[in-house]
Protein backbone atom coordinates (compact mmCIF):
# COMPACT_ATOMS: atom_id res chain seq x y z
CA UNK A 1 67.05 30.88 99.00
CA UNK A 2 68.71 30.73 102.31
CA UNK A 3 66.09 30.52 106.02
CA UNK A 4 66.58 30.12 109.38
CA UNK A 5 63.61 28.35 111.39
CA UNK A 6 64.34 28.56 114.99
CA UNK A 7 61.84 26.00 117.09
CA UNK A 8 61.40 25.35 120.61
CA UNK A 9 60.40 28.32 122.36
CA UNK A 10 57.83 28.49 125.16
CA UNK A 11 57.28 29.34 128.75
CA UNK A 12 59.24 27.38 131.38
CA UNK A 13 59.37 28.17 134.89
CA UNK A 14 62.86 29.38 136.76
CA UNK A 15 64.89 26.69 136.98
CA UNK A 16 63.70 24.75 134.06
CA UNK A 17 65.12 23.47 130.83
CA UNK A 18 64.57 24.48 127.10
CA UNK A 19 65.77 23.39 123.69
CA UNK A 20 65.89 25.77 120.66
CA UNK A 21 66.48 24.11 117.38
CA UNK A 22 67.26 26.38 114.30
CA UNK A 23 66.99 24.05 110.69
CA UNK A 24 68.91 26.21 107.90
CA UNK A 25 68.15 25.80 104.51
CA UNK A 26 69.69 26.93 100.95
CA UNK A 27 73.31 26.36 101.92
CA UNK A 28 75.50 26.16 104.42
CA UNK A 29 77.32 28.49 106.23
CA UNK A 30 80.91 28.61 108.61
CA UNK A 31 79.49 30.82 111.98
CA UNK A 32 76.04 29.88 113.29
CA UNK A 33 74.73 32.20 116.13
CA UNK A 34 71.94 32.75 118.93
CA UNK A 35 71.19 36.29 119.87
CA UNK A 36 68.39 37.58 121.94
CA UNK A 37 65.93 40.51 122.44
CA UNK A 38 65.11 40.91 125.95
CA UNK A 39 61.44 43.15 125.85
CA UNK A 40 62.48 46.91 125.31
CA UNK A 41 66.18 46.30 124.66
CA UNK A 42 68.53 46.11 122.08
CA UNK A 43 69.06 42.25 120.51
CA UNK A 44 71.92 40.85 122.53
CA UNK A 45 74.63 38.25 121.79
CA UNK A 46 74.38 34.44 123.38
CA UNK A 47 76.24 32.16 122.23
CA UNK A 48 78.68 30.96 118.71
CA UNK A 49 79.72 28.34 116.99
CA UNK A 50 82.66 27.72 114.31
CA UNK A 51 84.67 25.11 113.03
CA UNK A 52 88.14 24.45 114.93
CA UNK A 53 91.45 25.28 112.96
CA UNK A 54 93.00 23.08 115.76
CA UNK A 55 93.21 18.91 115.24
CA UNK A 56 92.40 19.07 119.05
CA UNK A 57 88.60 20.32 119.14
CA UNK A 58 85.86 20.14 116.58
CA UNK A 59 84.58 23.76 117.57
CA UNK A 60 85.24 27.02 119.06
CA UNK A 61 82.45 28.00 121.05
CA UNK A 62 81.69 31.17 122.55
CA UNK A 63 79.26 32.27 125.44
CA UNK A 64 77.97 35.81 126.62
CA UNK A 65 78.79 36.37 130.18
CA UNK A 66 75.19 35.90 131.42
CA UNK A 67 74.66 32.32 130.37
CA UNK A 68 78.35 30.47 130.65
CA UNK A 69 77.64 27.34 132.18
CA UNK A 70 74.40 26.96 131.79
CA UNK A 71 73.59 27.05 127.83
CA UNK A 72 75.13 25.41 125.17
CA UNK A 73 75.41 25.92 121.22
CA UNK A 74 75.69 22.70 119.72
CA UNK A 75 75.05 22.54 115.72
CA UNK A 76 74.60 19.13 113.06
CA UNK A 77 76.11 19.71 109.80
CA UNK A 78 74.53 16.73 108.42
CA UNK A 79 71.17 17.75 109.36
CA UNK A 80 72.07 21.31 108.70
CA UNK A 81 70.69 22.67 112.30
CA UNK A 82 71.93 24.32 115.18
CA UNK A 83 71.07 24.26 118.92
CA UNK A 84 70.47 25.64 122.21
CA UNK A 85 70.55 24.09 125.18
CA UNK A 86 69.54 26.51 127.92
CA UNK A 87 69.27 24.90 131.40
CA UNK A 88 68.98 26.71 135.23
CA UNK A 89 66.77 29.22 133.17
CA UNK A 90 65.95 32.75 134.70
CA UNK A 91 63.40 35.48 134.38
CA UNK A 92 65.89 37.33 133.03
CA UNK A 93 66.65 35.17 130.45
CA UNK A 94 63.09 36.36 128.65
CA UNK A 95 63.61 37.42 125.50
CA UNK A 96 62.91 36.79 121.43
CA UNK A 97 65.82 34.57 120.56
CA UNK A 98 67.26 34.55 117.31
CA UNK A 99 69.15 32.27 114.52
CA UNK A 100 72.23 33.34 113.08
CA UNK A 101 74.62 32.41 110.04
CA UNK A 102 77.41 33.86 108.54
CA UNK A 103 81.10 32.84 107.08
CA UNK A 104 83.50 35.20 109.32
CA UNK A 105 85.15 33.18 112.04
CA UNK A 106 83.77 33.26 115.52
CA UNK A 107 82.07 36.54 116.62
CA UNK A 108 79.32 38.30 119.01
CA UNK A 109 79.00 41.27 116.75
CA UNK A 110 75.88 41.40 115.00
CA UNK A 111 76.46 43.12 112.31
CA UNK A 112 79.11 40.19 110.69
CA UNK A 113 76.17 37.51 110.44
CA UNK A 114 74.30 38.01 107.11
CA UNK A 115 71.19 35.81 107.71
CA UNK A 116 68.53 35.55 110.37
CA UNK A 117 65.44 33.65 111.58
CA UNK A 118 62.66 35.16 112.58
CA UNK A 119 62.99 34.38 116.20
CA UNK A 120 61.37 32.04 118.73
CA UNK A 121 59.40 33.29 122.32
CA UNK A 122 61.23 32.48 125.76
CA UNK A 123 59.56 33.56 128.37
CA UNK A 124 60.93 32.31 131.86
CA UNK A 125 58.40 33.12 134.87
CA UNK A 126 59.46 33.45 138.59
């Protein structure tokens, strides 16, 4: 049986650091994912991860416009987990965020992941 955990959430102040952890379980997959659900909107895409075809780079990582340069995916295959670093954190960035997996290559579209955590609070206060 395949679950997503995510861990980690919590209110920071703006400006402030947080961590999210997501531990998968039951297999493996290619594509791991963070989405979010800001209050009263539709759940958004963050940020990707997927292995490199390339002998140059491990990964290919994708961002959403709204948090390049200051999150980062980051996943451990041995562990079987996945990360989020979110740093320089905004009000905006409040939201439910969400675990992803899934075996297409490297997407935002959230209808291509199969799996899903429950999600984690963020909330970031002014």
């Amino acid at each position: 049986q395949v679950q997503l955990v995510e861990s980690g959430g919590g209110l920071v102040q703006a400006g402030g650091s947080l961590r999210l952890s997501c531990a998968v379980s039951g297999r493996t997959f290619r594509t791991y994912a963070w989405f979010r659900q800001p209050p009263g909107k539709e759940r958004e895409f963050v940020a990707a991860i997927s292995p490199s075809s390339s002998g140059l780079i491990s990964y290919y990582l994708d961002y959403a416009d709204s948090v390049k340069g200051r999150f980062t995916i980051s996943r451990d295959n041995i562990k079987n987990m996945v990360f989020l670093q979110m740093n320089s954190l905004k009000p905006e960035d409040t939201a439910v965020y969400y675990c992803a997996a899934g075996n297409r290559g490297l997407t935002g579209a959230r209808d291509l992941y199969d799996y899903w955590g429950q999600g984690t609070q963020v909330t970031v206060s002014s």
